[in-house]
C-alpha atoms as a PDB file:
ATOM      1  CA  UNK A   1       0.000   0.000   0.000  1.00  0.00           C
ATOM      2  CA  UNK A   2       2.468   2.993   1.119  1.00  0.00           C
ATOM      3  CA  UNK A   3       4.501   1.860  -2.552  1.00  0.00           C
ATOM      4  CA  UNK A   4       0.983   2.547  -4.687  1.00  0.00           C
ATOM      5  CA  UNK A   5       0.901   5.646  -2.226  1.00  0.00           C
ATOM      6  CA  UNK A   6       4.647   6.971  -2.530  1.00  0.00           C
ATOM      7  CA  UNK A   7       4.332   6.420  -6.584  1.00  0.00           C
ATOM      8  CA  UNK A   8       1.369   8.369  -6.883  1.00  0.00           C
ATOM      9  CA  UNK A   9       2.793  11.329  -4.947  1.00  0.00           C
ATOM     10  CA  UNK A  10       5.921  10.845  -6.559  1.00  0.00           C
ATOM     11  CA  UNK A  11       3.940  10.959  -9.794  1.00  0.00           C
ATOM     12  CA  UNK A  12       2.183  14.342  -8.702  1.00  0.00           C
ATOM     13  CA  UNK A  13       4.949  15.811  -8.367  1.00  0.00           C
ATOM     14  CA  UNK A  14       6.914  15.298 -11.085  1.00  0.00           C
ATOM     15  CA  UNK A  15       3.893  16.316 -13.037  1.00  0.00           C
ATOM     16  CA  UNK A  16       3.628  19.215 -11.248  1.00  0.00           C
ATOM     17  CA  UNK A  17       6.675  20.424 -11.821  1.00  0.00           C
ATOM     18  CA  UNK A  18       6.971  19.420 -15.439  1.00  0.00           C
ATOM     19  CA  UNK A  19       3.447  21.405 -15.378  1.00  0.00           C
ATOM     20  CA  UNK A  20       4.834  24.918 -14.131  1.00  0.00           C
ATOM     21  CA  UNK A  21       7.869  24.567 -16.520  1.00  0.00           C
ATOM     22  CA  UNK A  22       5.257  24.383 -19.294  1.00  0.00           C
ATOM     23  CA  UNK A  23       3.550  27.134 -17.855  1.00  0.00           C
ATOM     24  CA  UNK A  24       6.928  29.450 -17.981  1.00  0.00           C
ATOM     25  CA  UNK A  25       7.082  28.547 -21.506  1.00  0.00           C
ATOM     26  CA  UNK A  26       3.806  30.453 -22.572  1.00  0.00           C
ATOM     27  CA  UNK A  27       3.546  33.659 -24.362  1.00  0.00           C
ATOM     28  CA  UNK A  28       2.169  36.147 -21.270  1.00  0.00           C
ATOM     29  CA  UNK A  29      -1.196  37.247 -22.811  1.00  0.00           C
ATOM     30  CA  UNK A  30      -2.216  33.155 -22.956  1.00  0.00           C
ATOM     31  CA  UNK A  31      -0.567  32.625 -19.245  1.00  0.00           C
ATOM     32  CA  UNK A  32      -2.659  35.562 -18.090  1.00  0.00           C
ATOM     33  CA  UNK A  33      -5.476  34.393 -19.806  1.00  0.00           C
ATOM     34  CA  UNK A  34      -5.203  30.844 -18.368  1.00  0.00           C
ATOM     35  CA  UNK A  35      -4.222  32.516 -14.812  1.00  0.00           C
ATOM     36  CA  UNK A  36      -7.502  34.267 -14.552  1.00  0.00           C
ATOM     37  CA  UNK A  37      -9.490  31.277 -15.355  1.00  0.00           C
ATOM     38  CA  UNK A  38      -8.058  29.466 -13.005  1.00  0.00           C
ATOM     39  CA  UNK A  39      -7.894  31.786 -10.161  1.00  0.00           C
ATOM     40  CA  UNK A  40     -12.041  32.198 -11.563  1.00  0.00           C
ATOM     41  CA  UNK A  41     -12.868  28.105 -11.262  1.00  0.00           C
ATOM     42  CA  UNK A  42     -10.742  28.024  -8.076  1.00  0.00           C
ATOM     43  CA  UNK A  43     -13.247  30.879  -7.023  1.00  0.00           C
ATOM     44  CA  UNK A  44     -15.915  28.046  -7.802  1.00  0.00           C
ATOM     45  CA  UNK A  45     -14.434  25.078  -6.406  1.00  0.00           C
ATOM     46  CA  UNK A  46     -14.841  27.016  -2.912  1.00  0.00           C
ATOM     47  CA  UNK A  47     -18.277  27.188  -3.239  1.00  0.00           C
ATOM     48  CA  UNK A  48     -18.809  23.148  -4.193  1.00  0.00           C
ATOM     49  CA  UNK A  49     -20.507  22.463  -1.123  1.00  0.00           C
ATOM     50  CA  UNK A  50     -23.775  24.912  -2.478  1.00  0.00           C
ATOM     51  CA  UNK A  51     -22.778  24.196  -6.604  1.00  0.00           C
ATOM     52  CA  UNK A  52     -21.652  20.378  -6.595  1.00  0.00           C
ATOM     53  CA  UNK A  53     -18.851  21.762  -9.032  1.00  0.00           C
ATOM     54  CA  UNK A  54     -15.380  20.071  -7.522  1.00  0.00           C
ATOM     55  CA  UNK A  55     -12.346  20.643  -9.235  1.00  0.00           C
ATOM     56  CA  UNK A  56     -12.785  17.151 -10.400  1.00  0.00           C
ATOM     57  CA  UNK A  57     -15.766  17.961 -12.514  1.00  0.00           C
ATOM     58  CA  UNK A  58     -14.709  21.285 -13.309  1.00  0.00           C
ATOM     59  CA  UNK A  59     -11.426  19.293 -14.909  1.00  0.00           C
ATOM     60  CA  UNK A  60     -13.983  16.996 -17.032  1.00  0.00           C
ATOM     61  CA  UNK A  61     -15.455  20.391 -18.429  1.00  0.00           C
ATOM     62  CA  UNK A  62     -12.564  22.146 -19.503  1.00  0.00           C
ATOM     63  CA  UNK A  63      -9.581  20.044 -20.282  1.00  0.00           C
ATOM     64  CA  UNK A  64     -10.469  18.925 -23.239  1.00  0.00           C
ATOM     65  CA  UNK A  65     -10.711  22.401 -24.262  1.00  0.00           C
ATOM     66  CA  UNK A  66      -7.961  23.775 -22.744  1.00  0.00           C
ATOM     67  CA  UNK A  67      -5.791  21.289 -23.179  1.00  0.00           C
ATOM     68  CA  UNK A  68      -5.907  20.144 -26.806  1.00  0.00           C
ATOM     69  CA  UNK A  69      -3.962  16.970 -28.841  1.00  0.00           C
ATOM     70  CA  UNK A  70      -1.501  17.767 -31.089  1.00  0.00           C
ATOM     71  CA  UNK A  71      -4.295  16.241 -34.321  1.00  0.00           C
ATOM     72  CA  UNK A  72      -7.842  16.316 -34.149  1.00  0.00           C
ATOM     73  CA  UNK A  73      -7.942  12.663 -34.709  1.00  0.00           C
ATOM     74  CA  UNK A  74     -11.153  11.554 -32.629  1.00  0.00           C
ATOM     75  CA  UNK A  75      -9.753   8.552 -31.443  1.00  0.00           C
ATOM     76  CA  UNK A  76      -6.749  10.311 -29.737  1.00  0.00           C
ATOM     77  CA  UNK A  77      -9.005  13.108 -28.190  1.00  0.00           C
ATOM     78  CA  UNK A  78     -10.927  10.287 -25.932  1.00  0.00           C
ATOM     79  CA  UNK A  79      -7.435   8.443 -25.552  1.00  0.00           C
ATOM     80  CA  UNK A  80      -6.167  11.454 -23.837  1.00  0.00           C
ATOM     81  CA  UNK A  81      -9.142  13.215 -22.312  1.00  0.00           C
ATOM     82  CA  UNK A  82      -8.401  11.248 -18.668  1.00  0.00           C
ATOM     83  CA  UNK A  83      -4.455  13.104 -18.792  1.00  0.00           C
ATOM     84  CA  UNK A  84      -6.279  15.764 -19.756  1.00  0.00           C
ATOM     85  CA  UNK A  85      -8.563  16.346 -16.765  1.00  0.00           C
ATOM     86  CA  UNK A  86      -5.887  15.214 -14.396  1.00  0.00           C
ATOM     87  CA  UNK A  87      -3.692  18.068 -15.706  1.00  0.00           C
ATOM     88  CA  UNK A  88      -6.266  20.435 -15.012  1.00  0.00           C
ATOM     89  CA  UNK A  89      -7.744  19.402 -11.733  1.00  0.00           C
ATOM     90  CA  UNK A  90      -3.969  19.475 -10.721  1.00  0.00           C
ATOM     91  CA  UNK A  91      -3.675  23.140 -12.024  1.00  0.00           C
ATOM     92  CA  UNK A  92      -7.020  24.017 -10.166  1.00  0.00           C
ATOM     93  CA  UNK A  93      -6.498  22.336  -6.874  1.00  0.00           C
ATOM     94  CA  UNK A  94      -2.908  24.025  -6.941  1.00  0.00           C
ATOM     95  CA  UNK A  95      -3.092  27.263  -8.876  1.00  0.00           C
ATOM     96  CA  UNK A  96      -1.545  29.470  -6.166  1.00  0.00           C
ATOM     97  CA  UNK A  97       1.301  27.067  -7.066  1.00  0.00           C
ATOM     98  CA  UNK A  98       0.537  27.409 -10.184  1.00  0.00           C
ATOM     99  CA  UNK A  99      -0.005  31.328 -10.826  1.00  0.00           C
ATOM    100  CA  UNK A 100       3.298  32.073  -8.832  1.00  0.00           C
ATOM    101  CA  UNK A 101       5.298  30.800 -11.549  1.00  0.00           C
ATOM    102  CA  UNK A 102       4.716  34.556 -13.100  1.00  0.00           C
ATOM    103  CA  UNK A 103       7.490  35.356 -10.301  1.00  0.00           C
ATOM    104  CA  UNK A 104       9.649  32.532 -11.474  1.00  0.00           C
ATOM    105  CA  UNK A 105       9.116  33.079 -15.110  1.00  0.00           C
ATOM    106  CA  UNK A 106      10.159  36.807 -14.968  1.00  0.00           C
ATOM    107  CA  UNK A 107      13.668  35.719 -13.234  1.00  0.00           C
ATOM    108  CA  UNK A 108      14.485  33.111 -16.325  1.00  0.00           C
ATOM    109  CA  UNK A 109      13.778  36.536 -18.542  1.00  0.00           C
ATOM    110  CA  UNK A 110      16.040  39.004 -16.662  1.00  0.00           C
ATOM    111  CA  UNK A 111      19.096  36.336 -16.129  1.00  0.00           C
END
């Protein structure tokens, strides 16, 4: 059991990280774009209790739009759509992690 649990955090947090290097690499109008929606459904995850909307479900509503396959091949799109939830659940559930990268990603610039 604590392997399955260790693998799974270890797992999080690469993804995490390989997640906020991603995030440096956008142009700043999309990252501020994406930071405001997130900050917005984070808004609306605190409010689940009276809404039912969890990040969870929130993540089955938008990843597939926000985070698109490479082709529009059909087949891929449903292939993908679970990575693409967990990416953004993880992004919701962390986006003060998430957002700060604007501090990190002005650094990279300036050095």
């Amino acid at each position: 059991m604590f392997k399955g649990f260790a693998f799974e955090f270890l797992t999080e947090i690469k993804l995490s990280l390989c997640l906020r290097l991603q995030l440096h690499e956008l142009p700043d109008h999309h990252f501020e774009t994406l930071k405001f929606l997130l900050l917005h459904l984070k808004k609306v995850v605190e409010h689940s209790t009276a809404n039912k909307m969890e990040a969870r479900n929130l993540a089955i509503i938008f990843g597939p739009t926000l985070v698109r396959t490479a082709d529009d091949n059909m087949v891929t799109m449903v292939t993908d759509m679970a990575h693409q939830c967990q990416i953004i659940e993880l992004l919701i559930s962390h986006v003060s992690w998430s957002v700060s990268v604007s501090q990190f990603r002005y650094k990279f610039i300036v050095v």
